[in-house]
Every structure is written in C-alpha cells, then in structure tokens.
PDB file of N, CA and C in Angstrom:
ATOM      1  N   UNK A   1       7.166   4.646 -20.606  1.00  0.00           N
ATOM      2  CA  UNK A   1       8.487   4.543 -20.017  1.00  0.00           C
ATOM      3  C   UNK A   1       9.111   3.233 -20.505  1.00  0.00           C
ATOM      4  N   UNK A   2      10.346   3.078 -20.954  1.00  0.00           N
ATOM      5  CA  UNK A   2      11.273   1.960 -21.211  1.00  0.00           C
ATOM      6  C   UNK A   2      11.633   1.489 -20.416  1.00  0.00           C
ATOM      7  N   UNK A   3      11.380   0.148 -19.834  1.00  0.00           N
ATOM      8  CA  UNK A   3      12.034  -0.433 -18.489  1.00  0.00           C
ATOM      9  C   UNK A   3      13.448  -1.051 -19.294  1.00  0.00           C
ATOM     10  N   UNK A   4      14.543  -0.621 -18.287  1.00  0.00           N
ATOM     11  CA  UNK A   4      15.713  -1.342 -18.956  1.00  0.00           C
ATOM     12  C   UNK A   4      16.288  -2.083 -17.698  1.00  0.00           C
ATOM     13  N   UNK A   5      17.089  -3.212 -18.072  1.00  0.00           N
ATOM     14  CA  UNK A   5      17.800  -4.086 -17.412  1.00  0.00           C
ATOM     15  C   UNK A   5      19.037  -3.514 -16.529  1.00  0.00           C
ATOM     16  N   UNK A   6      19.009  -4.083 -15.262  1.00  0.00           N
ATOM     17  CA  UNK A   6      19.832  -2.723 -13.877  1.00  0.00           C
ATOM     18  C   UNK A   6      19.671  -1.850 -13.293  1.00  0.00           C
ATOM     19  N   UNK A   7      18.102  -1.920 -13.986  1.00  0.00           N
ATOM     20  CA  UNK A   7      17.668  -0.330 -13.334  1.00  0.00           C
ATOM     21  C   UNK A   7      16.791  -0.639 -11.950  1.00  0.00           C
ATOM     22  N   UNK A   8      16.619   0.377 -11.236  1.00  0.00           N
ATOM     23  CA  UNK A   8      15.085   0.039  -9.970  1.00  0.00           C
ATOM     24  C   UNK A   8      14.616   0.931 -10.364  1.00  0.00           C
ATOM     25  N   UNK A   9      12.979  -0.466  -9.916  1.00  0.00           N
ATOM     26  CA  UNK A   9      11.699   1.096 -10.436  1.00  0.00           C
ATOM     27  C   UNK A   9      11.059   1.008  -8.968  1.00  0.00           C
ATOM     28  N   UNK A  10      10.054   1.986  -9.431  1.00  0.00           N
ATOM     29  CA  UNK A  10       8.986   2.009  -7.836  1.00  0.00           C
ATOM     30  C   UNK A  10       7.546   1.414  -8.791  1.00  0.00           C
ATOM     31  N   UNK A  11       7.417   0.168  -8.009  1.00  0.00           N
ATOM     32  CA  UNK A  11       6.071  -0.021  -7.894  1.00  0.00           C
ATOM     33  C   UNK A  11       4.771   1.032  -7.576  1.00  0.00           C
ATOM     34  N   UNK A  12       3.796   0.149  -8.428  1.00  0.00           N
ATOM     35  CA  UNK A  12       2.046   1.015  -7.983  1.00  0.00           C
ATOM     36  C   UNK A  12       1.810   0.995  -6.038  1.00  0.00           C
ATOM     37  N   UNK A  13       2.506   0.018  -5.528  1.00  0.00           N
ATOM     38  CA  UNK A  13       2.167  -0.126  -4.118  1.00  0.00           C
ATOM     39  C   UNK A  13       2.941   0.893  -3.856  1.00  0.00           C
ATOM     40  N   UNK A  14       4.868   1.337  -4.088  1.00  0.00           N
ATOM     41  CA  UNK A  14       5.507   2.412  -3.503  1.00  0.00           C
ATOM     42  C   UNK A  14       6.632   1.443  -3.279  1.00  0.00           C
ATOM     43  N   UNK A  15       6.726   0.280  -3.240  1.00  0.00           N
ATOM     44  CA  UNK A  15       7.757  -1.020  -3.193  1.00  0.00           C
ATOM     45  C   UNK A  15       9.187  -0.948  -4.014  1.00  0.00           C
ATOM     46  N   UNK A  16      10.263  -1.264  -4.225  1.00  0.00           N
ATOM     47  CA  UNK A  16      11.119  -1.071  -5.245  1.00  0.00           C
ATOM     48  C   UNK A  16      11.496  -2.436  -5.910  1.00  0.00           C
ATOM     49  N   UNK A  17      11.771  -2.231  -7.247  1.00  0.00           N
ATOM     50  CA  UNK A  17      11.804  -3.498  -7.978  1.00  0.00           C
ATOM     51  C   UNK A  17      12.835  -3.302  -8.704  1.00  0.00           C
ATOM     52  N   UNK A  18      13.758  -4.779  -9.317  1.00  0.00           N
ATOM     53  CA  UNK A  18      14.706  -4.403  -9.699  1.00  0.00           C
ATOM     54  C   UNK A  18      14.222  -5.290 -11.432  1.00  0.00           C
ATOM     55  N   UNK A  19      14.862  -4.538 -12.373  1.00  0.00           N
ATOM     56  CA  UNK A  19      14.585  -5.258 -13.910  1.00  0.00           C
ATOM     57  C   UNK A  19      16.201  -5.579 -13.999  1.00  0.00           C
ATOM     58  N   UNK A  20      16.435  -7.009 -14.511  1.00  0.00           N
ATOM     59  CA  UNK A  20      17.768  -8.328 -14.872  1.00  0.00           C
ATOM     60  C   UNK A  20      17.062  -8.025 -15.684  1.00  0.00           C
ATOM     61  N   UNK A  21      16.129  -8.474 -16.983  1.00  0.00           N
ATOM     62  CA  UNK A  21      16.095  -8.850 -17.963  1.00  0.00           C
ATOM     63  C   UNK A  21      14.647  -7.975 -18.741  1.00  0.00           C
ATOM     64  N   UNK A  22      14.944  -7.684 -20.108  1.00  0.00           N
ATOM     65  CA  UNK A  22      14.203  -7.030 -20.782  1.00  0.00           C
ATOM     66  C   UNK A  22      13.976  -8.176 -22.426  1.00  0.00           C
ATOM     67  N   UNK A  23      14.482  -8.920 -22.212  1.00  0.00           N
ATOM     68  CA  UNK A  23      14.382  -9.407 -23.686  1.00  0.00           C
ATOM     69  C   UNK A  23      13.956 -10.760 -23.815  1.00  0.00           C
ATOM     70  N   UNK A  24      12.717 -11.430 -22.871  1.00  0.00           N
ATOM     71  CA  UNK A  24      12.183 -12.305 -22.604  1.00  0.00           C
ATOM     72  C   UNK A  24      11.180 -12.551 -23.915  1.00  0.00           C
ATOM     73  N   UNK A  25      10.307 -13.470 -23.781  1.00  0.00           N
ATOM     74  CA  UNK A  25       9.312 -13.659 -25.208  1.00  0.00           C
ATOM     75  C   UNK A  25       8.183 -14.105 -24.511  1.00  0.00           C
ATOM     76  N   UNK A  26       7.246 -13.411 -24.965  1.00  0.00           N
ATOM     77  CA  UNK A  26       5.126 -13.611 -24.934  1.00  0.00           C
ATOM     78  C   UNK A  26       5.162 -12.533 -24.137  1.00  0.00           C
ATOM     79  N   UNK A  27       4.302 -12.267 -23.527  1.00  0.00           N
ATOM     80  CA  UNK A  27       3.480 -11.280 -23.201  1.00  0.00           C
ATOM     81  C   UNK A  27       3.774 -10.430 -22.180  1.00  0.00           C
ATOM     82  N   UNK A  28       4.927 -11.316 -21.204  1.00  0.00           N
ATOM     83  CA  UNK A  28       5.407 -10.674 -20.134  1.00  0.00           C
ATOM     84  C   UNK A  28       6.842 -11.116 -20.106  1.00  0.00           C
ATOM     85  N   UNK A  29       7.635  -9.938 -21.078  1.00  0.00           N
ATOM     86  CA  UNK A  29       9.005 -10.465 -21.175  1.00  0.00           C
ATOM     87  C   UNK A  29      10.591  -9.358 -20.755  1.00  0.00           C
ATOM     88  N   UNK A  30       9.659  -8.341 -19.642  1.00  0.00           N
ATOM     89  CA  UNK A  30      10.535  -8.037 -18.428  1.00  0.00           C
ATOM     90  C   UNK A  30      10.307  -8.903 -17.511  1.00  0.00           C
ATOM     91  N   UNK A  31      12.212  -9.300 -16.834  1.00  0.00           N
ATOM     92  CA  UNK A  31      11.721 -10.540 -15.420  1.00  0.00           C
ATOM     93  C   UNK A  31      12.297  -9.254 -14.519  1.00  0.00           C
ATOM     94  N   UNK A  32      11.978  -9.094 -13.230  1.00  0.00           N
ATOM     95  CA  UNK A  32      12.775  -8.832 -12.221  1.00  0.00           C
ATOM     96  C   UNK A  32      12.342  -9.278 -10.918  1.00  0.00           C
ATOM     97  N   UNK A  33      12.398  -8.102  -9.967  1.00  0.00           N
ATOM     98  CA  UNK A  33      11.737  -9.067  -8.522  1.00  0.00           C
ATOM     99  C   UNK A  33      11.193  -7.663  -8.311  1.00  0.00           C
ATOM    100  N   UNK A  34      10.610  -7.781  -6.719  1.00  0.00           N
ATOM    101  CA  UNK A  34      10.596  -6.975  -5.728  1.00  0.00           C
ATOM    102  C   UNK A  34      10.640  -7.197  -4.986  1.00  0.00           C
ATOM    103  N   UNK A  35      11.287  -5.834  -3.983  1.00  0.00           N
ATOM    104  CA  UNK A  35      10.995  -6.048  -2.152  1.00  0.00           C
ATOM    105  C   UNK A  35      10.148  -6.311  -1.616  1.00  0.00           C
ATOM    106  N   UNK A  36      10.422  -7.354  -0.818  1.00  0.00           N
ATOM    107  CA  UNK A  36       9.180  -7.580   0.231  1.00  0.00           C
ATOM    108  C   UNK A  36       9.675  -7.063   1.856  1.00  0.00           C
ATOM    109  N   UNK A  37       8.669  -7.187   1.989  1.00  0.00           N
ATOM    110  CA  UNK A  37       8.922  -6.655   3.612  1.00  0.00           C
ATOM    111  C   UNK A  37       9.791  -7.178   4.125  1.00  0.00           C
ATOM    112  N   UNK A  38      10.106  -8.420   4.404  1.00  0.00           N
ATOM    113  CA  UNK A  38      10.982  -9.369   5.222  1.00  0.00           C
ATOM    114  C   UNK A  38      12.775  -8.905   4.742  1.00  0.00           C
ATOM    115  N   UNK A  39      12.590  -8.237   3.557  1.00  0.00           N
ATOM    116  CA  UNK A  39      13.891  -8.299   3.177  1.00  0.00           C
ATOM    117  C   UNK A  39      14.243  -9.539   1.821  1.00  0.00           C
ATOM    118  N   UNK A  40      13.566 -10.221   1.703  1.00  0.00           N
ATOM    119  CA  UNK A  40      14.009 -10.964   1.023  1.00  0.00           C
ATOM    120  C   UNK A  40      12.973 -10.506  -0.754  1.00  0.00           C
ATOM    121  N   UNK A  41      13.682 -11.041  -2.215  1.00  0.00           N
ATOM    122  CA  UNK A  41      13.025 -10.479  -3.196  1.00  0.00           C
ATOM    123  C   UNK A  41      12.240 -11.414  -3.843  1.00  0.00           C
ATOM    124  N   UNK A  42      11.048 -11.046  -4.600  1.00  0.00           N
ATOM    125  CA  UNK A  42      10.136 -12.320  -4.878  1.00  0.00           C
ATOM    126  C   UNK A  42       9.990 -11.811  -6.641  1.00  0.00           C
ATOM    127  N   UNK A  43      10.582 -12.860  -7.239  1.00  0.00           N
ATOM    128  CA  UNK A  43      10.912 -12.870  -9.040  1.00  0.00           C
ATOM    129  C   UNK A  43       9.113 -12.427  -9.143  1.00  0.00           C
ATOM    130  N   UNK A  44       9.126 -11.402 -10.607  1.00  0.00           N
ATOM    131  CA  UNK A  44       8.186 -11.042 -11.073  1.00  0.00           C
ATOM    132  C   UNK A  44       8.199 -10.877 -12.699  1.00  0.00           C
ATOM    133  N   UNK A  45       7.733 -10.920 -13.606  1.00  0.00           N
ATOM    134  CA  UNK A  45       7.621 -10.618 -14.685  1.00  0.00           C
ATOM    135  C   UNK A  45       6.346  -9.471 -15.511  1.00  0.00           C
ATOM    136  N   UNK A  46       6.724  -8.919 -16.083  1.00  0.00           N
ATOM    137  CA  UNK A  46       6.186  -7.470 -16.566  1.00  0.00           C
ATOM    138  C   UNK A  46       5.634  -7.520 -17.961  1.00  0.00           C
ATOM    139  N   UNK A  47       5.252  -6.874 -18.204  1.00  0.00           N
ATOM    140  CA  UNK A  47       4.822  -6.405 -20.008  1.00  0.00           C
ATOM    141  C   UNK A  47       5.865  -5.243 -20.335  1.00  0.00           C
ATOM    142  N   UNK A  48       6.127  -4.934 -21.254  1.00  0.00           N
ATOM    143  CA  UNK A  48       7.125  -4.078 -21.911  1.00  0.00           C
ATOM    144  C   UNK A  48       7.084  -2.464 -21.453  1.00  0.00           C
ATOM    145  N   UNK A  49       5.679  -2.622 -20.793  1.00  0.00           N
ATOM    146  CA  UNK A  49       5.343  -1.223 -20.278  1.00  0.00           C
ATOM    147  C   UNK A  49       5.033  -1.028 -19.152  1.00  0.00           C
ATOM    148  N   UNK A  50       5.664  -2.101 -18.598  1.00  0.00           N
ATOM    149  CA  UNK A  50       5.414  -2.343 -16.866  1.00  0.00           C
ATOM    150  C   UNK A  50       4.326  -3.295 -16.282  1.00  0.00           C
ATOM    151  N   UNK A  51       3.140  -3.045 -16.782  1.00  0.00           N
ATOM    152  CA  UNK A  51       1.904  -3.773 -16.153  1.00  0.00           C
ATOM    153  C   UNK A  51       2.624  -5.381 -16.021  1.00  0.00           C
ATOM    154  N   UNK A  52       1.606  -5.432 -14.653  1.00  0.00           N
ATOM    155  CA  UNK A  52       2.062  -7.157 -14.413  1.00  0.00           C
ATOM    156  C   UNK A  52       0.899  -8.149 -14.735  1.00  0.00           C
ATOM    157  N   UNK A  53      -0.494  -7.632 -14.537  1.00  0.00           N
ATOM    158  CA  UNK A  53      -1.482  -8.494 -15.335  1.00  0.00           C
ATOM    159  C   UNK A  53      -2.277  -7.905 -16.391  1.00  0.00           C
ATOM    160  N   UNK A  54      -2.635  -8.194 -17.673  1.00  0.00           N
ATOM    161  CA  UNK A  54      -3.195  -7.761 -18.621  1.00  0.00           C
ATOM    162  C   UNK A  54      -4.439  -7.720 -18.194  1.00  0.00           C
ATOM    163  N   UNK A  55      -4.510  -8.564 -17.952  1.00  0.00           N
ATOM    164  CA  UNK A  55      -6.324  -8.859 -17.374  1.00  0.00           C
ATOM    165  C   UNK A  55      -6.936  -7.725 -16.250  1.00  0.00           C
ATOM    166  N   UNK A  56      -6.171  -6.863 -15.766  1.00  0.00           N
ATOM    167  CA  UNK A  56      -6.816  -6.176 -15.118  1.00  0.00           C
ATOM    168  C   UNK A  56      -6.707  -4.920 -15.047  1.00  0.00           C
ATOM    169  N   UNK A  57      -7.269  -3.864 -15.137  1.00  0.00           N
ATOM    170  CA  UNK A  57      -6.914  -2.216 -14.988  1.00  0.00           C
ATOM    171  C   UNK A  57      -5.423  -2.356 -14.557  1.00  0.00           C
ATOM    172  N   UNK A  58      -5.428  -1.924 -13.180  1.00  0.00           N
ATOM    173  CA  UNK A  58      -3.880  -2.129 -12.650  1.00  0.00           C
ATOM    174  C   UNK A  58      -3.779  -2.645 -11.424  1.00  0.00           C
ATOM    175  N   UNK A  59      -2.747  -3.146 -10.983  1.00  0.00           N
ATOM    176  CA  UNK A  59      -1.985  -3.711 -10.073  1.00  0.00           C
ATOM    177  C   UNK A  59      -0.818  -3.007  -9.145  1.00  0.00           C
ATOM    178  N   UNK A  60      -1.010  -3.486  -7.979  1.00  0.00           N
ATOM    179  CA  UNK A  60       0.124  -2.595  -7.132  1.00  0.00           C
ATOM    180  C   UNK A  60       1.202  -3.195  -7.643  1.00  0.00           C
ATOM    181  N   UNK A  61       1.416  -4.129  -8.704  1.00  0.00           N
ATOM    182  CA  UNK A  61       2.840  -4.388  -8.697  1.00  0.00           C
ATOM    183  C   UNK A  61       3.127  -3.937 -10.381  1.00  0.00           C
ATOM    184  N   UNK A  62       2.378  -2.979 -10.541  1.00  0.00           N
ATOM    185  CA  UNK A  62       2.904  -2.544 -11.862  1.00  0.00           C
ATOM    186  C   UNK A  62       4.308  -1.384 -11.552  1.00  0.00           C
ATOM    187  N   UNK A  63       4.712  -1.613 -12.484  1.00  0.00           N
ATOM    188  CA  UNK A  63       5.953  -0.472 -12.296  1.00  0.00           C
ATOM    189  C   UNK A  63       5.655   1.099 -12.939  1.00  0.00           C
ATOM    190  N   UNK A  64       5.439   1.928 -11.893  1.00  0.00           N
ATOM    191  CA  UNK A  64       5.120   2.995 -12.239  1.00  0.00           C
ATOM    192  C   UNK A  64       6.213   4.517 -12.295  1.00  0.00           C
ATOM    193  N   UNK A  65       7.536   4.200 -11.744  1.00  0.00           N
ATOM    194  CA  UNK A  65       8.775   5.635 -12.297  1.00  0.00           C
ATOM    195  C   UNK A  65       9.793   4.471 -12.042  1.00  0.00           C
ATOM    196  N   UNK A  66      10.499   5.398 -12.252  1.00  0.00           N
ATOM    197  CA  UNK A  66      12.253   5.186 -12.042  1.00  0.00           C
ATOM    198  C   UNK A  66      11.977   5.307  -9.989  1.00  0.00           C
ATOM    199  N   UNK A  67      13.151   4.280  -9.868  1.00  0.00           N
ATOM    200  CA  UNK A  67      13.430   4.346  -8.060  1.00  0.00           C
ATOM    201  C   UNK A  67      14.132   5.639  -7.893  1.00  0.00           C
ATOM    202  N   UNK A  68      13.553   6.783  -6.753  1.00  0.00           N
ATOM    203  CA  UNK A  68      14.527   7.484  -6.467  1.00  0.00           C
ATOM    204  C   UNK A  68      14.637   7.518  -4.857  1.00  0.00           C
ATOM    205  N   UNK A  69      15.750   7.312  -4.474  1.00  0.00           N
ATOM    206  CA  UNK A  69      16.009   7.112  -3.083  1.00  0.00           C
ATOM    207  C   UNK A  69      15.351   8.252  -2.507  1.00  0.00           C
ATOM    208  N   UNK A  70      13.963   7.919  -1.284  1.00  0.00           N
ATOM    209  CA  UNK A  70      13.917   8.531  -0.586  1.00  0.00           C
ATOM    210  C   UNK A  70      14.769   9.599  -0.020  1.00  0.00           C
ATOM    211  N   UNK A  71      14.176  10.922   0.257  1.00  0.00           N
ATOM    212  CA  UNK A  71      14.951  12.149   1.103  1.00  0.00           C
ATOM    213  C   UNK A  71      15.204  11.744   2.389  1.00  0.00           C
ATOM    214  N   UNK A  72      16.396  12.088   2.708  1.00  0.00           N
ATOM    215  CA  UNK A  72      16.579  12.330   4.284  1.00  0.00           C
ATOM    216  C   UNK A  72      15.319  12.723   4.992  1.00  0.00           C
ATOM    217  N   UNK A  73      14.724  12.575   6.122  1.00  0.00           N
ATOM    218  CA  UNK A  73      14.156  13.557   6.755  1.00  0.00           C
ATOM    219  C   UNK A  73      14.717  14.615   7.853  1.00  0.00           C
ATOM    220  N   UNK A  74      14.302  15.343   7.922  1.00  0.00           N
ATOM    221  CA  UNK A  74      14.888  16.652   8.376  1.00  0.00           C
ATOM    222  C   UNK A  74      14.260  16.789   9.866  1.00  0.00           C
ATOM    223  N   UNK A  75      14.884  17.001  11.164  1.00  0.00           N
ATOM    224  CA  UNK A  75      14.705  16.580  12.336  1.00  0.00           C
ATOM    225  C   UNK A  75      15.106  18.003  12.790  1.00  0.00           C
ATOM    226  N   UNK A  76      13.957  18.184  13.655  1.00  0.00           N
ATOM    227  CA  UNK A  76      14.224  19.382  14.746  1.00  0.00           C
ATOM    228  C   UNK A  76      13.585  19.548  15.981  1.00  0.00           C
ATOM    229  N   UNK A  77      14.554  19.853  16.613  1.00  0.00           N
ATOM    230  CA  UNK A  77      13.905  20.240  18.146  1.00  0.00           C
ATOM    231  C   UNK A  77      13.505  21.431  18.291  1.00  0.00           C
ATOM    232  N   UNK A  78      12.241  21.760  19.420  1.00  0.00           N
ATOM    233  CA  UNK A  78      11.356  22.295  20.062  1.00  0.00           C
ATOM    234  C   UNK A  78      12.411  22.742  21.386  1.00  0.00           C
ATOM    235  N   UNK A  79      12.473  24.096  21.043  1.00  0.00           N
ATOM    236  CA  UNK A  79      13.415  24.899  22.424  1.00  0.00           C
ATOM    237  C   UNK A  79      12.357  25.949  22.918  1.00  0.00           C
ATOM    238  N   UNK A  80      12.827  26.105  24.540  1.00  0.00           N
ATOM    239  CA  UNK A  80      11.989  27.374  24.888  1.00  0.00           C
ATOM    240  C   UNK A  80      12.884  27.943  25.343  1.00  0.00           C
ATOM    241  N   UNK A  81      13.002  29.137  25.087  1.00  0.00           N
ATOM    242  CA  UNK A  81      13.901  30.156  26.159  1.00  0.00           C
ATOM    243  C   UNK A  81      13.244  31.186  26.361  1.00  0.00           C
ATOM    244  N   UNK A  82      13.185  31.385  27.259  1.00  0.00           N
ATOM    245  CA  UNK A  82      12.034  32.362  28.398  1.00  0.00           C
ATOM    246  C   UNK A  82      10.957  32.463  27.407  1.00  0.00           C
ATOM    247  N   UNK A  83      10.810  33.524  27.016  1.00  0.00           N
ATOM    248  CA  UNK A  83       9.257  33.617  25.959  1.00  0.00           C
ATOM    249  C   UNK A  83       9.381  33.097  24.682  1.00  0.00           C
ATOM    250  N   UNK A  84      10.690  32.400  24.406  1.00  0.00           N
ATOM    251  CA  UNK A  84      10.911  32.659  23.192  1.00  0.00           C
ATOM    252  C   UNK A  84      10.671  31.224  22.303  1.00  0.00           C
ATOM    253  N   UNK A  85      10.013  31.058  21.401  1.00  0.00           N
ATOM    254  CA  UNK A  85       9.731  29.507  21.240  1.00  0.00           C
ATOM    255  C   UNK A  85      10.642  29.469  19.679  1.00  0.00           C
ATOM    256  N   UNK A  86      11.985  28.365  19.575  1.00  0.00           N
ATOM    257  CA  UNK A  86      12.476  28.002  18.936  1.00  0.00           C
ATOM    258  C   UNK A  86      12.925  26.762  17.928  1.00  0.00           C
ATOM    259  N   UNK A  87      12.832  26.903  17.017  1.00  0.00           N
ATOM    260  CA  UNK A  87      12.952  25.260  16.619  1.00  0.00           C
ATOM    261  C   UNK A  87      14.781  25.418  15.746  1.00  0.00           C
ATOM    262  N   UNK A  88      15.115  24.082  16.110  1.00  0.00           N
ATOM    263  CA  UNK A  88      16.729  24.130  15.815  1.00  0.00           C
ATOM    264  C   UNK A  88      16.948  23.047  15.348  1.00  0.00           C
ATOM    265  N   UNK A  89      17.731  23.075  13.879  1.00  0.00           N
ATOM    266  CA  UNK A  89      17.803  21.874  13.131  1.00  0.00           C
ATOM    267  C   UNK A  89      18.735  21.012  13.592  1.00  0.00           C
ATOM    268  N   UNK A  90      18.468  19.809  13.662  1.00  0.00           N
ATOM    269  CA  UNK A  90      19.328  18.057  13.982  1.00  0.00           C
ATOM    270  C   UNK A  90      19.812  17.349  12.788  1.00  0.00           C
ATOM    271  N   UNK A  91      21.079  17.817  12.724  1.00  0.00           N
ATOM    272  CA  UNK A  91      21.116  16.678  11.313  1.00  0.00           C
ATOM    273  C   UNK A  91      20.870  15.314  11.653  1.00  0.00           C
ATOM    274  N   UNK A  92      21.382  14.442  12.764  1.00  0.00           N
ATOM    275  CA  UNK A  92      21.803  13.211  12.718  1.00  0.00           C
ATOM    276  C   UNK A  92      20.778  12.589  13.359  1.00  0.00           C
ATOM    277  N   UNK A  93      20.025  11.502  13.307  1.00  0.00           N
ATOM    278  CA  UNK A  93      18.701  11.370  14.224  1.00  0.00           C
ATOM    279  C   UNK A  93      19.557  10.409  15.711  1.00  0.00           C
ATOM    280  N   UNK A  94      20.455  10.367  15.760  1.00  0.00           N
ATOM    281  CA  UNK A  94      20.845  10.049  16.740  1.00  0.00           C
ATOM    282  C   UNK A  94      21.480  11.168  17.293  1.00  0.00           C
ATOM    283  N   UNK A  95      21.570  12.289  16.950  1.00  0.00           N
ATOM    284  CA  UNK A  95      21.363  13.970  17.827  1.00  0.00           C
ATOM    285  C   UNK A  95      20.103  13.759  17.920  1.00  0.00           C
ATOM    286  N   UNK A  96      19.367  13.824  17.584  1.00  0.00           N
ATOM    287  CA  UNK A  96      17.759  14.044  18.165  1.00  0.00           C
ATOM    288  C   UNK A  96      17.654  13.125  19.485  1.00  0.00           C
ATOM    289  N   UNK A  97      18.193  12.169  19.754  1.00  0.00           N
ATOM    290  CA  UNK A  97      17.860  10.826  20.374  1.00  0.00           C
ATOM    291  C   UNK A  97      18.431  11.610  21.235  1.00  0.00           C
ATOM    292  N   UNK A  98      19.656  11.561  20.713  1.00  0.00           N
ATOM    293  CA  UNK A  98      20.137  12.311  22.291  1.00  0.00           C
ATOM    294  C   UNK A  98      20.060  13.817  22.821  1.00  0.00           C
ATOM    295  N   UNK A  99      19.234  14.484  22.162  1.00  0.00           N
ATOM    296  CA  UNK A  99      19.139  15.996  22.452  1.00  0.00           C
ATOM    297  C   UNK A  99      17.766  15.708  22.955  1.00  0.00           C
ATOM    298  N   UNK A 100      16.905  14.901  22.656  1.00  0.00           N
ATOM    299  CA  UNK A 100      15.320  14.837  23.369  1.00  0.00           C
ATOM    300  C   UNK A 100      15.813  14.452  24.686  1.00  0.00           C
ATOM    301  N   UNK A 101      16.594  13.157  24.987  1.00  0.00           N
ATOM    302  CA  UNK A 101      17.099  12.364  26.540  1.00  0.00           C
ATOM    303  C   UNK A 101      17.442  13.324  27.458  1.00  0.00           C
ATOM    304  N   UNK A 102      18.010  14.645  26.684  1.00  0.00           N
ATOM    305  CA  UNK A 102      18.445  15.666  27.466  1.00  0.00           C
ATOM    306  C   UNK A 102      17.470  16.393  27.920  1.00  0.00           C
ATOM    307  N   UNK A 103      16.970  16.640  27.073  1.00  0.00           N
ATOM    308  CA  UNK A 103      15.410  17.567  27.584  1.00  0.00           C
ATOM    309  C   UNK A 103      14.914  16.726  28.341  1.00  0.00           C
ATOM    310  N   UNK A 104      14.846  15.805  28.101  1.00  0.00           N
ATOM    311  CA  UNK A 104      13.272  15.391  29.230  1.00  0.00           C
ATOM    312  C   UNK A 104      14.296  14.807  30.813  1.00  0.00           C
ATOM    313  N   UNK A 105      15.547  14.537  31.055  1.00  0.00           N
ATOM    314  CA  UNK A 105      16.162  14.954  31.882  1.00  0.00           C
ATOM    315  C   UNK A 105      16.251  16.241  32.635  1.00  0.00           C
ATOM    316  N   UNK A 106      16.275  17.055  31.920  1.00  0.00           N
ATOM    317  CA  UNK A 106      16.122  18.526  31.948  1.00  0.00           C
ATOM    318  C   UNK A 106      15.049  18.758  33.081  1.00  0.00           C
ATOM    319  N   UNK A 107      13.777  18.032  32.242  1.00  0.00           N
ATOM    320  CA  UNK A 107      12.465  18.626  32.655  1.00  0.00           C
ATOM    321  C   UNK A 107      12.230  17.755  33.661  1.00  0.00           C
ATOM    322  N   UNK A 108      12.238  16.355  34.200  1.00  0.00           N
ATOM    323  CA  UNK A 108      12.183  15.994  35.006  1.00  0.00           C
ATOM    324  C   UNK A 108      12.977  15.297  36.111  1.00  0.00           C
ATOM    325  N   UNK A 109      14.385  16.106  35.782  1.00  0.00           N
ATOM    326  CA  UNK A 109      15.112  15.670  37.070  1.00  0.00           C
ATOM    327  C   UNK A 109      15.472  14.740  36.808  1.00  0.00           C
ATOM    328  N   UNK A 110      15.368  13.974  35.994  1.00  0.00           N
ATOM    329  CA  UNK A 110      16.168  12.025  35.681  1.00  0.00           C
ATOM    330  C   UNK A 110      17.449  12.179  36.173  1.00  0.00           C
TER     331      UNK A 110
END
C-alpha cells in the first residue's frame, strides 16, 4: 500500500493515524501522528510501507488500510404484544434512550 500525505490510515492496534508528510529521508520517512485516547495526537514516523520499527515483526502502530469511518450501529427494540415477540428498528440512539425510559415506565409504574 502507498501511504500518501492527507490521508488517515487505521493502525495494527485499530487507532487512526493521519500521514502530513511522505518525502522525509533514512529509514522512516513517512511523519504523521495518531490518536490517542485522551483526544490529543502523538507525532509518529513510518517506513514507506507503513511499519514503525524495523527491528521487529510488527507493531500495533504499523499502518495497516486506509481509515474507513466506522458504520452506524443499528438499534432496536424488543416489543411484546400479546404472543407476539417483535423487534422494531431505532434510527436515532437517543430514540432508543427514550423508547427504553418508556418501557421500563411502562413496566414498572415509574
């Protein structure tokens, strides 16, 4: 894979990283960063083919695809009507939030 400059990749951990620069010199001459948990990004430098240390098989911080934004997840509620057991799709997870508050109001009188 060609890492190019502007792009996000996904790390070996599952992390996202961003490549500024592809045309650095010696051995590790992609710079970019990655996410860290906190939110904030910590500068990294690459080999031309992603790996971040030569010295070792691999590393969670090798760059292994292109970033593709996570899917939505898809949310549904659990209905009963008399015998009948139903599941009914939620787009918004704040419908879920508030369609569960209802049920369990429902069920216990809140």
């Amino acid at each position: 894979m060609k890492l190019e400059a502007g792009k996000f990749y996904r790390t070996r951990s599952g992390n996202i990283a961003r490549v500024y620069a592809t045309d650095g010199v010696g051995s590790y001459p992609v710079h970019g960063a990655v996410a860290e948990s906190e939110g904030a990004w910590e500068h990294l430098a690459w080999t031309r083919c992603g790996r971040f240390n030569l010295e070792r098989e691999s590393s969670p911080l090798d760059i292994v695809a292109e970033w593709e934004e996570p899917k939505p997840m898809k949310l549904y509620r659990y209905k009963l009507t008399g015998s009948l057991h139903l599941l009914e799709k939620v787009d918004r997870p704040e419908d879920y939030e508030e369609v569960y508050n209802e049920q369990l109001k429902a069920a216990f009188g809140a």
